[in-house]
C-alpha atoms as a PDB file:
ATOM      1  CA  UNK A   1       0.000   0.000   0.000  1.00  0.00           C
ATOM      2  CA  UNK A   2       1.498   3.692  -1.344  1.00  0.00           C
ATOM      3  CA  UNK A   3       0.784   6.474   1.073  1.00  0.00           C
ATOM      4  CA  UNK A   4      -0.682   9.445  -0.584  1.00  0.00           C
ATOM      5  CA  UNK A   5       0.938  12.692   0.928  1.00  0.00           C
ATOM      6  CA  UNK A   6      -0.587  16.224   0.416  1.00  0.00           C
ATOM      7  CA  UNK A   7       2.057  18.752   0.353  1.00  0.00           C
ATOM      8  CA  UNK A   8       1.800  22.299   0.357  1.00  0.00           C
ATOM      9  CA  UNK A   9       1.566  26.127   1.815  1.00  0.00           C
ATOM     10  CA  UNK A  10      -1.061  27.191   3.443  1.00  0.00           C
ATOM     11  CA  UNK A  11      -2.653  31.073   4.682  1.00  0.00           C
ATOM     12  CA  UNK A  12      -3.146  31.004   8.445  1.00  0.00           C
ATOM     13  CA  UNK A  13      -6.945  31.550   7.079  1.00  0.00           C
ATOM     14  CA  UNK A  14      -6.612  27.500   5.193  1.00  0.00           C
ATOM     15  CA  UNK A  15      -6.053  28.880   1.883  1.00  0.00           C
ATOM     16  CA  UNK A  16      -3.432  27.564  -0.341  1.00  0.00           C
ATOM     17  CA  UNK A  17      -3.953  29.498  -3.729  1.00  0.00           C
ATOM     18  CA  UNK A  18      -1.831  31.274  -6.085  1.00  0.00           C
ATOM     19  CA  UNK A  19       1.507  30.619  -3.243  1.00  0.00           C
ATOM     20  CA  UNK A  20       3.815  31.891  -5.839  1.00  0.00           C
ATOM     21  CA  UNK A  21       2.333  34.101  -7.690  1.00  0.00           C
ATOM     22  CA  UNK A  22       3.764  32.576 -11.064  1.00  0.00           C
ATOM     23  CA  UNK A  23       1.680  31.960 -14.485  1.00  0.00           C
ATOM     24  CA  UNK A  24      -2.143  30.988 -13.560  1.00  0.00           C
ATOM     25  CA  UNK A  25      -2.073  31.972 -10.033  1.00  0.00           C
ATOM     26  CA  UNK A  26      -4.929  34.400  -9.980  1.00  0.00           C
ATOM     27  CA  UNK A  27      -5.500  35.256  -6.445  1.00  0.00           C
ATOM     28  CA  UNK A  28      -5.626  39.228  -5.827  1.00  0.00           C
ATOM     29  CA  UNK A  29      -2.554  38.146  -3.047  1.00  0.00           C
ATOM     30  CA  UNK A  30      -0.583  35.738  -5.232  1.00  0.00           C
ATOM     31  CA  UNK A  31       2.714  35.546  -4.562  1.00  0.00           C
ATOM     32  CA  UNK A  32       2.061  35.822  -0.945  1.00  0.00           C
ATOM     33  CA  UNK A  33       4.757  33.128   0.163  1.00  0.00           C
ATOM     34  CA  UNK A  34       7.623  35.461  -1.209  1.00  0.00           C
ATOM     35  CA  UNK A  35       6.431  38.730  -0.997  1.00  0.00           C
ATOM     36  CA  UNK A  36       5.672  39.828   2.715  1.00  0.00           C
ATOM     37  CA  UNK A  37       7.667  37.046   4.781  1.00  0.00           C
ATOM     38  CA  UNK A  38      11.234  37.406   5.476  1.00  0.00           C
ATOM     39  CA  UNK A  39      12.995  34.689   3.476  1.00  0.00           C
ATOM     40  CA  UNK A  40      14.224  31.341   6.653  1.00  0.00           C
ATOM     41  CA  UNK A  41      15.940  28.693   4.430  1.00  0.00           C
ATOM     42  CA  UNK A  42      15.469  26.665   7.640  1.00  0.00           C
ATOM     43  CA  UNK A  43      11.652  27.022   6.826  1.00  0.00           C
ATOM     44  CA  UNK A  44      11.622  25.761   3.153  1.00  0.00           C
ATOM     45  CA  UNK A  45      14.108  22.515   4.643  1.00  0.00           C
ATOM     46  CA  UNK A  46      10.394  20.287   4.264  1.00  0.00           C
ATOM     47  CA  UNK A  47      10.770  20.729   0.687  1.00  0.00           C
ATOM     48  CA  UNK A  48      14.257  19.136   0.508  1.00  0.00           C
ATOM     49  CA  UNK A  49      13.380  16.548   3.132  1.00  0.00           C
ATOM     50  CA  UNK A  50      10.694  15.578   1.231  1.00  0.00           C
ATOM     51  CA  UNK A  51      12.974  14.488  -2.146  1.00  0.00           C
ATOM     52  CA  UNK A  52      13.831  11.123  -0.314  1.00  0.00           C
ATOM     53  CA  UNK A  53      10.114   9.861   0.600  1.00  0.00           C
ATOM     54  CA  UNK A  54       9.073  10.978  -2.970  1.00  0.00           C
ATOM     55  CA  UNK A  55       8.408   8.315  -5.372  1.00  0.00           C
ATOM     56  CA  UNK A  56       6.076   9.585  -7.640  1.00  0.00           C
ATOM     57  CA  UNK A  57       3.859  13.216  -8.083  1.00  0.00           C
ATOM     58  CA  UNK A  58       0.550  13.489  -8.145  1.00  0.00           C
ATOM     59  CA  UNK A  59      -1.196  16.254  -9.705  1.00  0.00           C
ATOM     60  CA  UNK A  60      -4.419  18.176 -10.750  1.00  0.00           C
ATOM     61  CA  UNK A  61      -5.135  18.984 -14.129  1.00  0.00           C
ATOM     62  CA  UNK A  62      -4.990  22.860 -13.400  1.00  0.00           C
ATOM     63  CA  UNK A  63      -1.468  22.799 -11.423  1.00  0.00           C
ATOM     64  CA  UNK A  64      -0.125  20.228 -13.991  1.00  0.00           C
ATOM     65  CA  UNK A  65      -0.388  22.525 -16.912  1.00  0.00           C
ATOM     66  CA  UNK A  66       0.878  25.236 -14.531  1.00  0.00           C
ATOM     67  CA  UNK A  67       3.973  23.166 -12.858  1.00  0.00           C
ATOM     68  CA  UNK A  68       4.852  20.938 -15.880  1.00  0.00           C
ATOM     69  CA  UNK A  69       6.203  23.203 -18.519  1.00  0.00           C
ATOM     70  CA  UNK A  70       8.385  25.207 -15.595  1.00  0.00           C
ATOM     71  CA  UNK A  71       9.201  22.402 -13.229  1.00  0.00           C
ATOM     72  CA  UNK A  72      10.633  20.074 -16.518  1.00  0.00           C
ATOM     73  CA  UNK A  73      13.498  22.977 -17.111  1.00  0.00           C
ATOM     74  CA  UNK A  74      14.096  24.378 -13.614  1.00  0.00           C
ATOM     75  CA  UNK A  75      17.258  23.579 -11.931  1.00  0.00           C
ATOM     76  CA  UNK A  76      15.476  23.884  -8.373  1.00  0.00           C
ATOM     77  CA  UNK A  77      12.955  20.976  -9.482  1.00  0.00           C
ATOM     78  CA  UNK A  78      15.534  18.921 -11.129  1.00  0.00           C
ATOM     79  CA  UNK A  79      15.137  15.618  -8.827  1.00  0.00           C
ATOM     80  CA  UNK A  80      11.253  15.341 -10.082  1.00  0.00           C
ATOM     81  CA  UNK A  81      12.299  15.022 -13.457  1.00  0.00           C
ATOM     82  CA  UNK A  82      12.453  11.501 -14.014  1.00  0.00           C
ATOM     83  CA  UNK A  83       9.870  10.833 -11.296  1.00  0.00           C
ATOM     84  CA  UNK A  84       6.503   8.796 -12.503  1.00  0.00           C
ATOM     85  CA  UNK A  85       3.748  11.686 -12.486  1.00  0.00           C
ATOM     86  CA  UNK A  86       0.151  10.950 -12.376  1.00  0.00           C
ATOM     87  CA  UNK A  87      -2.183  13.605 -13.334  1.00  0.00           C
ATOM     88  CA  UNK A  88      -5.983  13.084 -12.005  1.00  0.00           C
ATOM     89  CA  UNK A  89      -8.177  14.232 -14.712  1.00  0.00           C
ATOM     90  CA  UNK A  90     -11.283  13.797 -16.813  1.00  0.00           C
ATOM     91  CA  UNK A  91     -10.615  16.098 -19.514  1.00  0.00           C
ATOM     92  CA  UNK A  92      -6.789  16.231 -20.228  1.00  0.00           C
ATOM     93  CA  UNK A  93      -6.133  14.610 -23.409  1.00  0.00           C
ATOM     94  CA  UNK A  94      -3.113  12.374 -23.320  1.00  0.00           C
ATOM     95  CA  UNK A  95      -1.536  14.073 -26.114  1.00  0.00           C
ATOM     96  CA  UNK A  96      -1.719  17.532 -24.139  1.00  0.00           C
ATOM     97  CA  UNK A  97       1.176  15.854 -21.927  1.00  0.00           C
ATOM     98  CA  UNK A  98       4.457  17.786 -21.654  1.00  0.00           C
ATOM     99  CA  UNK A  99       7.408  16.111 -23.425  1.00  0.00           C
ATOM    100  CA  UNK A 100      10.635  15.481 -20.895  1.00  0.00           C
ATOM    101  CA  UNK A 101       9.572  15.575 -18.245  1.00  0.00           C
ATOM    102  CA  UNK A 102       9.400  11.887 -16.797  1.00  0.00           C
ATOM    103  CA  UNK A 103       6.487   9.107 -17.456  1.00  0.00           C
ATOM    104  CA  UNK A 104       3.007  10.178 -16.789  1.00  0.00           C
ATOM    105  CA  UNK A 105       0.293   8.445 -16.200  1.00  0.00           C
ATOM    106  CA  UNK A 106      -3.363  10.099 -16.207  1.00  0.00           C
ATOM    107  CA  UNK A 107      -6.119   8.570 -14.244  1.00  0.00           C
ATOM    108  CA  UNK A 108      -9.634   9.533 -14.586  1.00  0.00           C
ATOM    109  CA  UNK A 109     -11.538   8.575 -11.602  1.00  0.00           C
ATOM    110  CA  UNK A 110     -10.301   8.573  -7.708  1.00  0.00           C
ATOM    111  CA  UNK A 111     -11.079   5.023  -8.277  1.00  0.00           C
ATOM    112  CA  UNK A 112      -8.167   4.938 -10.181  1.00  0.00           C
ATOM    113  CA  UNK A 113      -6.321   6.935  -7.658  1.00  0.00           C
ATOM    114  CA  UNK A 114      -7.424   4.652  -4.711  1.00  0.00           C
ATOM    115  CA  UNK A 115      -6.861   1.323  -6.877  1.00  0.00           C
ATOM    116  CA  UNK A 116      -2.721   3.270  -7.627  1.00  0.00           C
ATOM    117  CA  UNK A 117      -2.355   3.360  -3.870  1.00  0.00           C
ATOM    118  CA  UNK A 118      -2.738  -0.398  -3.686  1.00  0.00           C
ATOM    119  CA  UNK A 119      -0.161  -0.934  -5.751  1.00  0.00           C
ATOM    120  CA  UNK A 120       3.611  -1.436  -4.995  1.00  0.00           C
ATOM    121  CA  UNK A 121       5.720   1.379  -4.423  1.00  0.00           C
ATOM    122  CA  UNK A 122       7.167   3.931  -2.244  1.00  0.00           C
ATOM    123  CA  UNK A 123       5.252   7.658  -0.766  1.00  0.00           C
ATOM    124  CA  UNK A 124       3.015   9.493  -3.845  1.00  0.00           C
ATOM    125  CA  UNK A 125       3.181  13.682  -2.991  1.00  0.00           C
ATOM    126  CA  UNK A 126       0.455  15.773  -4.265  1.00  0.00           C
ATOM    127  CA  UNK A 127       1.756  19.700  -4.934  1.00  0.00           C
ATOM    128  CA  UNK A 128      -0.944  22.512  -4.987  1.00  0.00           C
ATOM    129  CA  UNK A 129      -3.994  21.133  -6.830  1.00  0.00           C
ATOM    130  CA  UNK A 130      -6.092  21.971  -3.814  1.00  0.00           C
ATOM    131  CA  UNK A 131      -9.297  20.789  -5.575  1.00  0.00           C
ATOM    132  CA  UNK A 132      -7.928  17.242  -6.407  1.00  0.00           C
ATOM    133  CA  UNK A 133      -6.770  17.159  -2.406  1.00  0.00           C
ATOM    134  CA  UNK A 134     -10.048  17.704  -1.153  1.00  0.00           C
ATOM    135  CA  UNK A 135     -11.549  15.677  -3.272  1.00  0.00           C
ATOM    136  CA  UNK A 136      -9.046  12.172  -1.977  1.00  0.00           C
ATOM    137  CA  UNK A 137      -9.277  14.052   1.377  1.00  0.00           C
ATOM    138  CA  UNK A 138     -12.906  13.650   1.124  1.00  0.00           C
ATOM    139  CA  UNK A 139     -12.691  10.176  -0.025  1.00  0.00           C
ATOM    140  CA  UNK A 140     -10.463   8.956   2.554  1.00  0.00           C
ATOM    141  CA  UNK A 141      -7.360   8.640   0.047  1.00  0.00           C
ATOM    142  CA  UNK A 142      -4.836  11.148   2.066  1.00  0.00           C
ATOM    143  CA  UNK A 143      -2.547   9.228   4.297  1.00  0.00           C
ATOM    144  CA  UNK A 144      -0.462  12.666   5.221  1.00  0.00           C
ATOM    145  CA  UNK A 145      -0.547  16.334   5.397  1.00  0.00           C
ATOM    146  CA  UNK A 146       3.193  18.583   5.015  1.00  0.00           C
ATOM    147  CA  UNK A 147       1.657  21.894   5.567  1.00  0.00           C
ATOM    148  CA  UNK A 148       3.791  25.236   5.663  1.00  0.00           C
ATOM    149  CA  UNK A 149       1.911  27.358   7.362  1.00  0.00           C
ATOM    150  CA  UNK A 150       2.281  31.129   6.382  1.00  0.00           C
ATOM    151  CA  UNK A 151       1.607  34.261   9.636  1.00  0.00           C
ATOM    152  CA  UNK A 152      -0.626  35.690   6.630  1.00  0.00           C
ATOM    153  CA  UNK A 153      -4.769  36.105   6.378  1.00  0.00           C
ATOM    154  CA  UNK A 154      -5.967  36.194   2.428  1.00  0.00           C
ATOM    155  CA  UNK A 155      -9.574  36.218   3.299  1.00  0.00           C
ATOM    156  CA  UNK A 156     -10.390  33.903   0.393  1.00  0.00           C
ATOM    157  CA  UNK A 157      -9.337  31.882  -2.576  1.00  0.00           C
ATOM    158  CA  UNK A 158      -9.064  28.373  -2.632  1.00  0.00           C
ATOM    159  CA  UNK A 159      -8.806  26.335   0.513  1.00  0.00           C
ATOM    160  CA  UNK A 160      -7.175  22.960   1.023  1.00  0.00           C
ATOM    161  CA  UNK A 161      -9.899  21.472   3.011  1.00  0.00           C
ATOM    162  CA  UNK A 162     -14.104  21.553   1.938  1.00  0.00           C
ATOM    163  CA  UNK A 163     -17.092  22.866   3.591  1.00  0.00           C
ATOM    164  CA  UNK A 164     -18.913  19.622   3.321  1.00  0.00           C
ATOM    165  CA  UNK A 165     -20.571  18.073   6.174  1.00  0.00           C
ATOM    166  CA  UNK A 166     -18.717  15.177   6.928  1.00  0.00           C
ATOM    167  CA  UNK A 167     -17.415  13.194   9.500  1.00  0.00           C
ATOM    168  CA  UNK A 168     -14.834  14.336  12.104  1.00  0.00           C
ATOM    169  CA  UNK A 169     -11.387  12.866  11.168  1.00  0.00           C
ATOM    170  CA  UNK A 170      -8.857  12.675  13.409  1.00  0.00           C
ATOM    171  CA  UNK A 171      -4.940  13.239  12.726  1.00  0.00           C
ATOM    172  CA  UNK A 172      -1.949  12.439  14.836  1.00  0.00           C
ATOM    173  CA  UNK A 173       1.076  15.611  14.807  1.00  0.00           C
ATOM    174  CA  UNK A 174       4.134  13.501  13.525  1.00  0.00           C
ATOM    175  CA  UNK A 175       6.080  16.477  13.368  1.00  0.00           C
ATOM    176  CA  UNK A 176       6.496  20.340  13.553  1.00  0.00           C
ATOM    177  CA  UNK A 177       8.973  23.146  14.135  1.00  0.00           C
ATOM    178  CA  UNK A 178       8.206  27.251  14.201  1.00  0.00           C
ATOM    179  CA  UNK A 179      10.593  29.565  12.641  1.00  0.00           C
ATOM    180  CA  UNK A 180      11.414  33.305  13.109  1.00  0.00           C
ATOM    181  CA  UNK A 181       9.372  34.437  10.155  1.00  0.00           C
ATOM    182  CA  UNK A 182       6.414  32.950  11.449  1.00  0.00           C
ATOM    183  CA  UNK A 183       6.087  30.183   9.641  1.00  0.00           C
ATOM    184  CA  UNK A 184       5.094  26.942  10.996  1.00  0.00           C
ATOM    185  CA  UNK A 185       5.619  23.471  10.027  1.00  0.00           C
ATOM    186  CA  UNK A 186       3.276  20.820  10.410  1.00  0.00           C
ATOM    187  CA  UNK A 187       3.213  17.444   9.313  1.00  0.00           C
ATOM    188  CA  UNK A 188      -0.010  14.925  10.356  1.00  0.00           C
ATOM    189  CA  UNK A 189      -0.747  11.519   9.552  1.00  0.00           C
ATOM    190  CA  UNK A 190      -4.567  10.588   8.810  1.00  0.00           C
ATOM    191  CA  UNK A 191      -5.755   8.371  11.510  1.00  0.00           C
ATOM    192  CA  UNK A 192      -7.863   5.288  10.809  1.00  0.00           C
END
């Protein structure tokens, strides 16, 4: 059994739109990770940690379009290269898939998603796609949460985790460290 890890940055507020402010990132704050906070490298040393758990990357059809073409060329994202990706999707077309960066795989139900997990392999991380993470989230299919969490408010935009009237679930703190800027690092396993 894979576990399926959500990864991300996160408002004080829950929201985890537009964090870099880059192409498609529409949110009247984007950029908000790099704009207002004083830069801690100590604070981004999740993202590096996370390299040797990551076996494949799991992504929405909105934040693949958006990460693919930058991610395949960028120095800083050079270890996902080769990584399997998976993009969760009903409408991407399998010729719409970015050339060189890595095999990818695109599943169109979170039936596929759930029957992936049951496969054989090491940690799967989800970046941004907030929409596909609530979606698993609300299916039971997230195993772990890396959350950055930002001393910012945005007021709105899209937020990691749904309205819906749902069970309580319960998640165990397996980590978590506060920096001068702030920021806050949590990491939570799903209990079941």
């Amino acid at each position: 059994m894979r576990d399926l890890v959500y990864t991300g940055f996160m408002s004080l507020d829950g929201v985890v739109d537009s964090p870099g402010g880059g192409p498609g990132e529409d949110h009247r704050s984007g950029g908000w990770v790099v704009k207002d906070i004083e830069f801690s490298p100590e604070a981004f040393s999740l993202k590096g940690e996370e390299l040797a758990d990551t076996t494949a990357l799991m992504f929405g059809r909105r934040s693949y379009e958006a990460f693919a073409p930058t991610w395949r060329d960028s120095e800083d994202h050079a270890p996902y290269r080769e990584l399997p990706k998976y993009v969760v999707s009903t409408s991407l077309a399998e010729d719409a898939l970015v050339d060189g960066w890595g095999p990818t795989t695109v599943l169109r139900s979170t039936d596929d998603v759930a029957a992936l997990k049951r496969g054989e392999g090491g940690d799967i991380f989800i970046h941004g796609s907030a929409e596909l993470a609530r979606r698993l989230s609300e299916a039971g299919l997230i195993d772990r949460y890396h959350l950055l969490v930002f001393p910012v408010l945005l007021g709105a935009g899209k937020s990691l985790f749904g309205q819906a009237d749902r069970d309580k679930q319960l998640l165990r703190l397996r980590d978590s460290a506060t920096y001068p800027n702030g920021i806050v690092k949590l990491i939570y396993d799903v209990t079941r």
